[in-house]
Protein backbone atom coordinates (compact mmCIF):
# COMPACT_ATOMS: atom_id res chain seq x y z
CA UNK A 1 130.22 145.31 72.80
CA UNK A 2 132.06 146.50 70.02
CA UNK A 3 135.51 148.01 70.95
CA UNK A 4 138.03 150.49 68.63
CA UNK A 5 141.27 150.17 69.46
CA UNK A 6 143.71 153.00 68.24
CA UNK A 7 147.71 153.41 67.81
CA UNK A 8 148.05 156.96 67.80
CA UNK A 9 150.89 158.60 66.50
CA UNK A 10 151.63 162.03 64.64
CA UNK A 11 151.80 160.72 61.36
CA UNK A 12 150.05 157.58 61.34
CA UNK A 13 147.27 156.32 63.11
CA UNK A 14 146.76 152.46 63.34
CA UNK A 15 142.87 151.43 63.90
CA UNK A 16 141.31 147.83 65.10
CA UNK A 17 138.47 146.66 66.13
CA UNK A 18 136.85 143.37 67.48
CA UNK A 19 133.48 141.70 67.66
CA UNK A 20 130.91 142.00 69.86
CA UNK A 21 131.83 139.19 71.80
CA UNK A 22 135.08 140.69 72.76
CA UNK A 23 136.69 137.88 71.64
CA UNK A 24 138.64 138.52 68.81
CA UNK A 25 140.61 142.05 67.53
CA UNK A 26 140.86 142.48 64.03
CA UNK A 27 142.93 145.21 62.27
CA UNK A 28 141.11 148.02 60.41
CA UNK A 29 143.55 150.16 58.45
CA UNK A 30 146.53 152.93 58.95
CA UNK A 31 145.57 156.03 57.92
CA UNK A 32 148.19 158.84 57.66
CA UNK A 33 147.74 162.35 59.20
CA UNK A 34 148.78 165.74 59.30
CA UNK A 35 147.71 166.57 62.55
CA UNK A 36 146.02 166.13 65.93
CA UNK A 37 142.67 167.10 64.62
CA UNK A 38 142.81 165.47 61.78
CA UNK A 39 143.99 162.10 63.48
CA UNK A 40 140.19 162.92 66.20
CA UNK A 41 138.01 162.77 62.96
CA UNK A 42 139.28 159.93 61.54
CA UNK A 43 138.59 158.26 64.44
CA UNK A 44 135.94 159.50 65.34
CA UNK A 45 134.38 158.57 62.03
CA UNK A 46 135.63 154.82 62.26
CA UNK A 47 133.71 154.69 66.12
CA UNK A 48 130.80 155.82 64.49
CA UNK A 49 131.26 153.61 60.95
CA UNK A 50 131.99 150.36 63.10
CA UNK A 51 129.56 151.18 65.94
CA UNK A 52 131.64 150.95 68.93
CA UNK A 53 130.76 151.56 72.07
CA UNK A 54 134.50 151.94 73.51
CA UNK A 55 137.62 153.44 72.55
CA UNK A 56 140.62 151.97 73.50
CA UNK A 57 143.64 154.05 73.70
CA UNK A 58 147.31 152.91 73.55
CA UNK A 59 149.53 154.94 75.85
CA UNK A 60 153.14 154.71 75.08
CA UNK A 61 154.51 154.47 78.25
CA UNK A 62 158.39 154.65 79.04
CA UNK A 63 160.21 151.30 79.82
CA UNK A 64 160.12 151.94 83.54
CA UNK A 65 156.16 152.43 83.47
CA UNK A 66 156.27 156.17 83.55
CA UNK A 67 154.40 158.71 81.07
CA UNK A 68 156.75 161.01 79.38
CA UNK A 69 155.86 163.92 76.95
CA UNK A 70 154.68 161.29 74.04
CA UNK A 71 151.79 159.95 77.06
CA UNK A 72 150.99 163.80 77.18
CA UNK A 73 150.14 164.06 74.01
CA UNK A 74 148.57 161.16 73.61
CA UNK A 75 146.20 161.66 76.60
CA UNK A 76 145.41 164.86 75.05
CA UNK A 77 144.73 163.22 71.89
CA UNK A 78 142.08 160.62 73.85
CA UNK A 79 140.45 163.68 75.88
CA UNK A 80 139.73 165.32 72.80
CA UNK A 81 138.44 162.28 71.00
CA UNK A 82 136.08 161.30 73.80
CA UNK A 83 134.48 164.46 73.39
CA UNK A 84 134.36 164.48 69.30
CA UNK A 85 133.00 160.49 69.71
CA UNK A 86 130.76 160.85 72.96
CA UNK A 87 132.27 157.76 74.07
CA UNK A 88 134.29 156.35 76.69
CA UNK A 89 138.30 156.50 75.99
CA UNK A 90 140.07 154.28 77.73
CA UNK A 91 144.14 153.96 77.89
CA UNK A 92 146.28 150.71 77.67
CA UNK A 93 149.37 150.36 78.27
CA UNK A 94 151.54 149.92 74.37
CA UNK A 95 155.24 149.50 75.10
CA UNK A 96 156.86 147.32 72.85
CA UNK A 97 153.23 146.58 70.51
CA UNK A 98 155.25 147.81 67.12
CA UNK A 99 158.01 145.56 67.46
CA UNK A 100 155.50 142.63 67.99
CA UNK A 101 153.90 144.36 65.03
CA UNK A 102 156.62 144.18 62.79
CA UNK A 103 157.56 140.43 64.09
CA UNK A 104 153.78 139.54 63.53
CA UNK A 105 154.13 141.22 59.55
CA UNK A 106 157.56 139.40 59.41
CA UNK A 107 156.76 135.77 59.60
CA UNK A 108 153.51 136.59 57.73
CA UNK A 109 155.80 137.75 54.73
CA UNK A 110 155.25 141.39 54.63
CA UNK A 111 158.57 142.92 52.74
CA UNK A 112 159.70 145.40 54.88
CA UNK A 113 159.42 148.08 52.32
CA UNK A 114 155.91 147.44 52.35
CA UNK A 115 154.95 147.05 56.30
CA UNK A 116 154.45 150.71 57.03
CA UNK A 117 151.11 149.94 55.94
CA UNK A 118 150.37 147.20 58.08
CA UNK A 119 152.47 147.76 61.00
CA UNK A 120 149.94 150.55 63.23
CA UNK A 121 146.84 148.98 61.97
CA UNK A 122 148.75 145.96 63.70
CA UNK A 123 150.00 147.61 66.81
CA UNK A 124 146.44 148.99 67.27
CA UNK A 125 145.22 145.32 67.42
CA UNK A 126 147.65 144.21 69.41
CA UNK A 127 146.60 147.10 71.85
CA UNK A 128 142.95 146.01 71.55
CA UNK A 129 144.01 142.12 71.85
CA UNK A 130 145.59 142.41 74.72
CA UNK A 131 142.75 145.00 76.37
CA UNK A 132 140.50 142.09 75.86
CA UNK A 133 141.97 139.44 77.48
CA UNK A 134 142.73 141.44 80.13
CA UNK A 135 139.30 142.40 80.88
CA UNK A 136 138.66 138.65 80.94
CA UNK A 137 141.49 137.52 83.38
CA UNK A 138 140.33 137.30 86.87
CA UNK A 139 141.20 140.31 88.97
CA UNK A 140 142.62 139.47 92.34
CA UNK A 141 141.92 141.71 95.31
């Protein structure tokens, strides 16, 4: 199935997706915001445009594994979109997926004036890469 993977943050909001075979996440684009609701149609739209059947939600959790006010917000953000999309939101864990990002855009030769850009659209496919081979590993009991 189809997956969207989303970096969601109050200006910018990173979007990936990956095929059907869950076997490769692609970035999408970053699209800038100006608020919460704003940030739920635009994602909505892409679930609908790419015709996903999952939304995967990067939670920015504190170093120590704990949600602070930003994993509020941004569970908020995912309840709300679950009911714009009528699909399933789930939430993976983020920490640290921007500054891979931005070492990914690096060595690829993205100028740093230009990575803005790049660099959510990047984090969110991190976030969705990672989802996926997670959900392949073998789970022990």
């Amino acid at each position: 199935m189809k997956i969207l993977g989303i970096d969601y943050g109050d200006r910018y909001v990173g979007l990936a997706s990956c095929d059907g075979e869950e076997i490769l996440a692609y970035p999408l684009r970053s699209v800038k915001v100006k608020s919460m609701r704003e940030a739920v149609d635009v994602c909505a739209a892409a679930a609908a445009e790419e015709g996903v059947g999952l939304i995967v939600l990067g939670l920015p959790l504190m170093p120590d594994g704990t949600e602070g006010e930003r994993a509020s917000k941004t569970r908020a953000f995912g309840r709300v979109l679950a009911k714009v999309s009528a699909l399933p939101v789930e939430f993976y864990d983020e920490r640290l997926t921007t500054v891979q990002a931005e070492e990914y855009l690096t060595q690829a030769g993205i100028a740093r004036k230009n990575m803005k850009k790049y660099t959510d659209a990047a984090s969110a496919q991190i976030i969705l890469g990672d989802y996926i081979a997670s959900a392949r590993r073998p789970r022990s009991i």
